[in-house]
N, C-alpha and C. Protein backbone atom coordinates (compact mmCIF):
# COMPACT_ATOMS: atom_id res chain seq x y z
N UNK A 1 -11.95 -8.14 -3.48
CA UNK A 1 -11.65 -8.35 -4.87
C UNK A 1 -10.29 -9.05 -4.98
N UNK A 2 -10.25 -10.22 -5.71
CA UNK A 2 -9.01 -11.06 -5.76
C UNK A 2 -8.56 -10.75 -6.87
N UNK A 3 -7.92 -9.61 -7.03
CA UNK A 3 -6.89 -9.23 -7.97
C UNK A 3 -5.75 -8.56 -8.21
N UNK A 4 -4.81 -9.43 -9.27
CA UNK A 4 -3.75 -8.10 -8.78
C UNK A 4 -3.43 -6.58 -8.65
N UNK A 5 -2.70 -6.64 -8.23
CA UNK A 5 -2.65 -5.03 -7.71
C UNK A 5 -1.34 -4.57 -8.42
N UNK A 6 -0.92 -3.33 -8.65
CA UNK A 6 0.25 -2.52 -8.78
C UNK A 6 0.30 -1.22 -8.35
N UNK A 7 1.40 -0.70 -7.47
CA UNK A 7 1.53 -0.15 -6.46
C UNK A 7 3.16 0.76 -6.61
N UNK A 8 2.85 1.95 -6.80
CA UNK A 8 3.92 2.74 -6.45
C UNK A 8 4.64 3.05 -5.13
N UNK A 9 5.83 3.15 -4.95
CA UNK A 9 6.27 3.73 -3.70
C UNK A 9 7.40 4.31 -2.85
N UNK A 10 7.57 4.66 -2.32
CA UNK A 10 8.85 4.92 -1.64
C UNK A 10 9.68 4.10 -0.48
N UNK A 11 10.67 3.77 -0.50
CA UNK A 11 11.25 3.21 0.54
C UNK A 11 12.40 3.83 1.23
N UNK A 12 12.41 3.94 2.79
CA UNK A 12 13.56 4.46 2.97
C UNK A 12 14.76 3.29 3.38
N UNK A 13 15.77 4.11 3.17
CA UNK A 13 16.89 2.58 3.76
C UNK A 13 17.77 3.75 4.78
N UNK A 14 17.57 2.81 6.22
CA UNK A 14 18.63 3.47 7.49
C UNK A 14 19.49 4.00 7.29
N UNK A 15 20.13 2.52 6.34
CA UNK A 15 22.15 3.32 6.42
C UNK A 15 22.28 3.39 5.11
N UNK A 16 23.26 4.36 4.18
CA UNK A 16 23.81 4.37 3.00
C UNK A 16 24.33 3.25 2.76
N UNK A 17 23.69 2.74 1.46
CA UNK A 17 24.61 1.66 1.16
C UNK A 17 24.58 1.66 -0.25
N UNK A 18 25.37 0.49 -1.01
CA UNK A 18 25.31 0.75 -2.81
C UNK A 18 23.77 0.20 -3.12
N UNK A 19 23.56 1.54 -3.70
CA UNK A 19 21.97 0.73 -4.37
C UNK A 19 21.95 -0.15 -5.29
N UNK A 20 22.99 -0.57 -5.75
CA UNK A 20 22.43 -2.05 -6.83
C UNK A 20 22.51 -2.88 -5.89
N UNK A 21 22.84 -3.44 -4.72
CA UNK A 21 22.51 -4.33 -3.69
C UNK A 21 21.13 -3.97 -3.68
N UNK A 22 20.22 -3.05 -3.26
CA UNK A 22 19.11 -3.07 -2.99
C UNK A 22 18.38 -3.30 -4.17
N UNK A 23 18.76 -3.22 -5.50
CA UNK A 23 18.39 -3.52 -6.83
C UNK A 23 18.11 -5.16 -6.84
N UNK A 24 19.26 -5.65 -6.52
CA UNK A 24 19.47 -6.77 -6.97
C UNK A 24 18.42 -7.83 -5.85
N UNK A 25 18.35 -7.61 -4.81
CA UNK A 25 17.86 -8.13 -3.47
C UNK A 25 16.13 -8.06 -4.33
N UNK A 26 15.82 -7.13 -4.20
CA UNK A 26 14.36 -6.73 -5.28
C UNK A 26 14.27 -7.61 -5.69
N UNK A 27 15.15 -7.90 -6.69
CA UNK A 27 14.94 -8.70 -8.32
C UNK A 27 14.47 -10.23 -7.67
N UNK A 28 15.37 -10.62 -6.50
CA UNK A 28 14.80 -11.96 -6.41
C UNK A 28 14.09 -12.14 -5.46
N UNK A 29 12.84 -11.44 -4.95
CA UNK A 29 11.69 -11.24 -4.63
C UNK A 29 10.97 -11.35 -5.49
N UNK A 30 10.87 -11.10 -7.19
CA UNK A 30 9.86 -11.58 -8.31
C UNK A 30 10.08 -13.14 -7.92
N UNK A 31 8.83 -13.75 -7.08
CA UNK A 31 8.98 -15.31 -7.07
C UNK A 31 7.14 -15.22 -6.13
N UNK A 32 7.27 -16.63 -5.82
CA UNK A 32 6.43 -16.87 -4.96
C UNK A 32 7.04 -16.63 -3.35
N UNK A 33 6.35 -15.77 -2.54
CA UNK A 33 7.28 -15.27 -1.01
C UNK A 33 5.84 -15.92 0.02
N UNK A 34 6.48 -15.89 1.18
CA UNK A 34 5.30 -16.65 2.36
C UNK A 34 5.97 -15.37 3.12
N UNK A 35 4.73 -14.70 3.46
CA UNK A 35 4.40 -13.45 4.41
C UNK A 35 3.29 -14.10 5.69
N UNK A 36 3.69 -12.97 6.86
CA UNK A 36 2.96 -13.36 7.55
C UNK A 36 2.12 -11.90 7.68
N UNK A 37 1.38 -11.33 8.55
CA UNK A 37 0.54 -10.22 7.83
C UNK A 37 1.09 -9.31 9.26
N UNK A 38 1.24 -7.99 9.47
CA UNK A 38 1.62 -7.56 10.83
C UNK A 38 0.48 -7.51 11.60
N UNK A 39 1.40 -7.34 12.98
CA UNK A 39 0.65 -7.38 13.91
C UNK A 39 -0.49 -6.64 13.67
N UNK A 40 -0.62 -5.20 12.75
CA UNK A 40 -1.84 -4.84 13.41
C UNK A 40 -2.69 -4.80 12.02
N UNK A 41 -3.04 -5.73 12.28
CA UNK A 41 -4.07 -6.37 10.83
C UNK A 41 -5.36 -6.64 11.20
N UNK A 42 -6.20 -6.83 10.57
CA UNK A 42 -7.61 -7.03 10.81
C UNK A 42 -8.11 -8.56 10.48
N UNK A 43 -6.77 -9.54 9.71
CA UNK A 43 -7.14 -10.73 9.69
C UNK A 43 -6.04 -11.92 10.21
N UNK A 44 -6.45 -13.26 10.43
CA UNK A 44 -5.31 -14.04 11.17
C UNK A 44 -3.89 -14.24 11.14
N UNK A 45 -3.05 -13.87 12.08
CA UNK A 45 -2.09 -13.84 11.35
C UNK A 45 -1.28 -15.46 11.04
N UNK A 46 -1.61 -15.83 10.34
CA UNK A 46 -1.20 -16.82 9.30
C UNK A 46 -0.45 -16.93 8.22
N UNK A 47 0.56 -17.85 8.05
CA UNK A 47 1.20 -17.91 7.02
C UNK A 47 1.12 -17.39 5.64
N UNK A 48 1.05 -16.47 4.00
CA UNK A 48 -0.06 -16.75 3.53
C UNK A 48 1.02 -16.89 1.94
N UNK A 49 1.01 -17.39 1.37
CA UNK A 49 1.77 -17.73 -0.18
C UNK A 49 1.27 -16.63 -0.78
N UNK A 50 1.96 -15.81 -1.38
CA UNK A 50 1.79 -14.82 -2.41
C UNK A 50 2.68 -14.11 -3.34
N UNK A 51 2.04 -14.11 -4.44
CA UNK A 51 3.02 -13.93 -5.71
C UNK A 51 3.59 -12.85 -5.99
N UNK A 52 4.90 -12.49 -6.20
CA UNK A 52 5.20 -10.88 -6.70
C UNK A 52 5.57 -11.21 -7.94
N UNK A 53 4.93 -10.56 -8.40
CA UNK A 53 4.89 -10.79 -9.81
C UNK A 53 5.98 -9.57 -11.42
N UNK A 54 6.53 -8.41 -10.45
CA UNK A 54 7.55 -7.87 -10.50
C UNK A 54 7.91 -6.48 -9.16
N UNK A 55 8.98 -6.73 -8.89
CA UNK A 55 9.24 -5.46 -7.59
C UNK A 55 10.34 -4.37 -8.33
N UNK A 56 10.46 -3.36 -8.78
CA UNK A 56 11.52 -2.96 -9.31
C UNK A 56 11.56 -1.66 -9.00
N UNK A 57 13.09 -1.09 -9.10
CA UNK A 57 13.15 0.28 -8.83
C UNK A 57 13.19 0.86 -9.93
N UNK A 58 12.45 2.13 -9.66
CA UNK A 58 12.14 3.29 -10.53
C UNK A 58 13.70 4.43 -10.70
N UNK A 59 13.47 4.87 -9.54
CA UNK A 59 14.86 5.52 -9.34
C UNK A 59 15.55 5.53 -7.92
N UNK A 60 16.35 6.22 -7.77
CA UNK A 60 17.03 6.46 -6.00
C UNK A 60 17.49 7.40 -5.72
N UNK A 61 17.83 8.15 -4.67
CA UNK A 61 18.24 9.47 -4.36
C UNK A 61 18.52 9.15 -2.90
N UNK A 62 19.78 8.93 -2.55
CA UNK A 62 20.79 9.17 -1.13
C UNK A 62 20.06 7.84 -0.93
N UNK A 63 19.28 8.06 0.28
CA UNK A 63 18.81 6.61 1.05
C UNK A 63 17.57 6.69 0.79
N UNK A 64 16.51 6.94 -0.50
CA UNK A 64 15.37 6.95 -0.60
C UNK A 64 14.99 5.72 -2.64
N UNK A 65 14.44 4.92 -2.10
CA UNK A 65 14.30 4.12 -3.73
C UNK A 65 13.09 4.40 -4.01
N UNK A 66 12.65 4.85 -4.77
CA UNK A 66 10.82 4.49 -5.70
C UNK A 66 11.12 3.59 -6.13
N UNK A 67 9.88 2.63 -5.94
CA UNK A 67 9.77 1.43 -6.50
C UNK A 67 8.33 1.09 -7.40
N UNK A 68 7.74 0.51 -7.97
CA UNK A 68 7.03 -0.56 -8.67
C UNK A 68 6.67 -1.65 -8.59
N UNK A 69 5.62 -1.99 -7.81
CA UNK A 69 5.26 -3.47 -7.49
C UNK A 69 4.31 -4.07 -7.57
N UNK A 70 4.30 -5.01 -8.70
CA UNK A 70 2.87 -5.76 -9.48
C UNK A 70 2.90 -7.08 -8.34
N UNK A 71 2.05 -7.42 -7.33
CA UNK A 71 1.93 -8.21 -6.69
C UNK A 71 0.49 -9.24 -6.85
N UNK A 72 0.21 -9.94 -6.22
CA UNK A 72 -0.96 -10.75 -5.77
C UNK A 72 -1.86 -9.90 -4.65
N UNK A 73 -2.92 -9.76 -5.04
CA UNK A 73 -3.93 -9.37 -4.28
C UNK A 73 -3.77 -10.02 -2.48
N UNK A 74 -3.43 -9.25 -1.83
CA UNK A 74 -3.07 -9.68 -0.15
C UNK A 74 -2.00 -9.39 0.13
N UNK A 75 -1.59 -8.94 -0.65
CA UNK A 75 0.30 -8.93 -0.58
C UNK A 75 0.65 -7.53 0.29
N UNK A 76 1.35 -7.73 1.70
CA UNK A 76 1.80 -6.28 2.37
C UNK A 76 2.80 -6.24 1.97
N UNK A 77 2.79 -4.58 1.73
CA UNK A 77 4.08 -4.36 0.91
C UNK A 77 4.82 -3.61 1.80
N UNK A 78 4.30 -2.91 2.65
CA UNK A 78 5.18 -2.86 3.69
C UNK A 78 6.16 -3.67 4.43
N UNK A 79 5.08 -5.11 4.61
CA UNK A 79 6.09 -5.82 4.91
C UNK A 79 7.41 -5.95 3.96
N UNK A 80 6.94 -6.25 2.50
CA UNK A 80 7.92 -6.94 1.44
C UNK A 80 9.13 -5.55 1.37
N UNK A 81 8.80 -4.47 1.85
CA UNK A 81 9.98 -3.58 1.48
C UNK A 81 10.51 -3.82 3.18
N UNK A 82 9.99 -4.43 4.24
CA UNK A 82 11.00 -4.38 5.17
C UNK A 82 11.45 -5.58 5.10
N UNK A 83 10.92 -6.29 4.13
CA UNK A 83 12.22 -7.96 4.34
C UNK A 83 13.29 -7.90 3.43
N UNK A 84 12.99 -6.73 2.30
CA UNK A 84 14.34 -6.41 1.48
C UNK A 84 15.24 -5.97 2.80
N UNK A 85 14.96 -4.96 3.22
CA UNK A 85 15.99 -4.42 4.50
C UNK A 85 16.78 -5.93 5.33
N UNK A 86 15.79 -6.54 5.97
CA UNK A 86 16.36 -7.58 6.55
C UNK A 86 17.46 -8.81 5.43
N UNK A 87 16.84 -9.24 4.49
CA UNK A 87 17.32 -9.16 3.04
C UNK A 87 19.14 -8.69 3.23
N UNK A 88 18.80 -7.89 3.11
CA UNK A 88 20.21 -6.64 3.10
C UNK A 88 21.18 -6.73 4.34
N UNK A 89 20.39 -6.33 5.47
CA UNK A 89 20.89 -6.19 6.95
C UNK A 89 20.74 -4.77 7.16
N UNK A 90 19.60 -3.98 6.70
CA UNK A 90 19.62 -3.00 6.70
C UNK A 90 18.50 -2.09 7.36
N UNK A 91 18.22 -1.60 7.76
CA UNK A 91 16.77 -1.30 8.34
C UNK A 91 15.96 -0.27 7.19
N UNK A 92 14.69 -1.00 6.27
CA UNK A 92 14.10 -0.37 5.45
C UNK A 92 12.50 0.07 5.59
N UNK A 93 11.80 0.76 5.68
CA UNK A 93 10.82 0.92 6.28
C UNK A 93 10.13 1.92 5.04
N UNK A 94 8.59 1.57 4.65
CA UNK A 94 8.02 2.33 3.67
C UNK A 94 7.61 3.38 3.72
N UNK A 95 7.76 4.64 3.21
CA UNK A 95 7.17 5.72 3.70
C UNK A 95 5.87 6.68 2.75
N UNK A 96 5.92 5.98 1.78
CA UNK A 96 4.69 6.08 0.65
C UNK A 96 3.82 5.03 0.04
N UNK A 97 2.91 4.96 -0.47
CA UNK A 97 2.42 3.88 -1.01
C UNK A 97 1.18 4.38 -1.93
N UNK A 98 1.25 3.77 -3.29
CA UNK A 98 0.30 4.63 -4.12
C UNK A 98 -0.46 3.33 -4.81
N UNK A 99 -1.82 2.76 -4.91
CA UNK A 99 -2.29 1.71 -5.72
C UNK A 99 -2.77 2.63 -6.87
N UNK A 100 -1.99 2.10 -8.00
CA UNK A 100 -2.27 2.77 -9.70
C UNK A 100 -2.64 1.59 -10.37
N UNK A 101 -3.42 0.46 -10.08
CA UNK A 101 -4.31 -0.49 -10.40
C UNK A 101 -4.33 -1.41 -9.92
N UNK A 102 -5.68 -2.02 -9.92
CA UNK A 102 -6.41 -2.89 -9.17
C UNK A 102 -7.12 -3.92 -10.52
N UNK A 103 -6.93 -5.14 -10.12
CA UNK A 103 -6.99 -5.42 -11.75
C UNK A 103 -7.39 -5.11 -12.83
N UNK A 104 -8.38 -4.47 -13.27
CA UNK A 104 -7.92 -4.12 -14.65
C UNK A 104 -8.58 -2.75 -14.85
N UNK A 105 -8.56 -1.96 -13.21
CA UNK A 105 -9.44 -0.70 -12.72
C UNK A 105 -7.48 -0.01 -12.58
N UNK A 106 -7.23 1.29 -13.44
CA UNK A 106 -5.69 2.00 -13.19
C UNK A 106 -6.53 2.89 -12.97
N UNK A 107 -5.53 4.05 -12.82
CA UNK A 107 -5.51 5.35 -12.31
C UNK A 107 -6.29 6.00 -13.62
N UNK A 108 -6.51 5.66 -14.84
CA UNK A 108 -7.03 6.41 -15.71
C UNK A 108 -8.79 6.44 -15.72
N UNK A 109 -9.07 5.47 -15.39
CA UNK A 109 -10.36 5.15 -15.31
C UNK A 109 -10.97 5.82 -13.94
N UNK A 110 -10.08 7.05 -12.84
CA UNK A 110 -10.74 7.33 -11.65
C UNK A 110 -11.50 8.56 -12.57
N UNK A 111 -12.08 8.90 -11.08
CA UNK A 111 -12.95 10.29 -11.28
C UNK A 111 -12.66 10.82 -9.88
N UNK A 112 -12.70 12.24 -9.75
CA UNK A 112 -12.63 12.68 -8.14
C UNK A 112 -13.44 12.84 -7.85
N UNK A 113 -14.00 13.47 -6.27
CA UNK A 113 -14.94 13.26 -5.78
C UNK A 113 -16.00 14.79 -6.61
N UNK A 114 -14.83 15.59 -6.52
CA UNK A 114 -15.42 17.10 -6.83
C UNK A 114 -16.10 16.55 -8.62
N UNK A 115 -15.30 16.00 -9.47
CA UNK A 115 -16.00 15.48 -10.75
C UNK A 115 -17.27 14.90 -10.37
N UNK A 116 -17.29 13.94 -10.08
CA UNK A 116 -18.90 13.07 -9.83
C UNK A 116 -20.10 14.54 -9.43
N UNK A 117 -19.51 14.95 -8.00
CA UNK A 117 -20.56 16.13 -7.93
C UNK A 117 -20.81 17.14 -8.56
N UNK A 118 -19.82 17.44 -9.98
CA UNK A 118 -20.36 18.70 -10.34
C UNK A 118 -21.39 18.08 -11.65
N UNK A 119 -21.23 16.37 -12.14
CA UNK A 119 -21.98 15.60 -13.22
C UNK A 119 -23.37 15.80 -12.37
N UNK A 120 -23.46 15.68 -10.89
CA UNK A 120 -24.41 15.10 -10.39
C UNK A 120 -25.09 16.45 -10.64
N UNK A 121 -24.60 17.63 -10.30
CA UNK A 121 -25.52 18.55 -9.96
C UNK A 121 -25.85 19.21 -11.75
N UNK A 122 -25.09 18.90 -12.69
CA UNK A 122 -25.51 19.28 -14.47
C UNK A 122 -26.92 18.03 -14.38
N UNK A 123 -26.56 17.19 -14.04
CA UNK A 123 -27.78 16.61 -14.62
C UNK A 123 -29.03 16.59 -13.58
N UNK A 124 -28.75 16.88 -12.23
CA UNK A 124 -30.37 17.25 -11.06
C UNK A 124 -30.79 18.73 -12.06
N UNK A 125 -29.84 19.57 -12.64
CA UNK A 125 -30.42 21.00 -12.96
C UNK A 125 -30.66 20.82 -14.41
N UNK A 126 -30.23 20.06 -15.36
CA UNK A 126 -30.36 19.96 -16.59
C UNK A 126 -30.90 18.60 -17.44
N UNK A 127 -31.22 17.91 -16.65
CA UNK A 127 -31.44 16.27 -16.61
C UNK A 127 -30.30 16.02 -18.03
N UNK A 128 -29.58 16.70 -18.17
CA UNK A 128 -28.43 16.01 -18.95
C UNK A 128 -27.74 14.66 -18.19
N UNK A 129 -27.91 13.77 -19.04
CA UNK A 129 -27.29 12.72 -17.72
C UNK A 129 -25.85 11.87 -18.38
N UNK A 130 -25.44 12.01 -19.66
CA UNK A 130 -24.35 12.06 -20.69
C UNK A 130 -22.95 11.75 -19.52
N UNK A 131 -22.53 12.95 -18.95
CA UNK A 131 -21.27 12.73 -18.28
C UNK A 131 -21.50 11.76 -17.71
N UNK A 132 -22.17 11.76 -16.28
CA UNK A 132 -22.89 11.19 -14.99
C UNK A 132 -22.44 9.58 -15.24
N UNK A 133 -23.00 9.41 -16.54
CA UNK A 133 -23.30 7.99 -17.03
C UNK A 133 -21.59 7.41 -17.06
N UNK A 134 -21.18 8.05 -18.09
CA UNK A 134 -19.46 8.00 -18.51
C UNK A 134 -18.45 7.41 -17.47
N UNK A 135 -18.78 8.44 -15.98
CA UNK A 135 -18.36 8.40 -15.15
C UNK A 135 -18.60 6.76 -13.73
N UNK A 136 -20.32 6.43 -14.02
CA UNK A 136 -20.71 5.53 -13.34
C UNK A 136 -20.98 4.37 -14.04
């Protein structure tokens, strides 16, 4: 699916340093960036143009930033939070990562797995099929 994505997360940074440097480094990453994909990927690793379309921090605490990142569909964000580090001179490495939408599919529109099965089993015992439907 070729769409954008937005993505919660955590980053750690090695050494203490002032976080509006790491603020600011962010900010001009909203552009067009050329990534290459890591080594352990499942497709070529090739050059590939992709858009960030905003990277921003949420909050920070010692050497840890949450961030926010509306990117282009392909976009490693692992990588993009370790080229802020390099960016910096800093060694930054991701240690969370949350997708809260996929184009125009967010986090409100999920269902869990335990939901679906308890619709499935109201409507095999009640042929109510109302939720089931809602849900699929």
């Amino acid at each position: 699916m070729n769409t954008d994505k937005v993505y919660v997360g955590i980053m750690k940074l090695h050494e203490a340093i002032d976080i509006k440097e790491v603020y600011n480094i962010m900010k001009e990453f909203e552009t067009v960036i050329y990534q290459t994909p890591p080594m352990k990927s499942a497709v070529k690793r090739s050059i590939r143009k992709r858009r960030i379309y905003s990277f921003i921090p949420l909050e920070s605490d010692s050497n840890y930033v949450l961030f926010k990142a509306h990117v282009e569909s392909g976009t490693y964000i692992r990588k993009l939070c370790f080229d802020v580090g390099e960016a910096i001179g800093v060694g930054i490495n991701m240690i969370e990562l949350r997708r809260i939408r996929s184009g125009v599919f967010d986090e409100s529109s999920t269902v869990t797995l335990n939901q679906l099965a308890y619709y499935t089993l109201v409507y095999k015992e009640t042929g109510e099929s109302s939720e089931l439907t809602k849900v699929l």
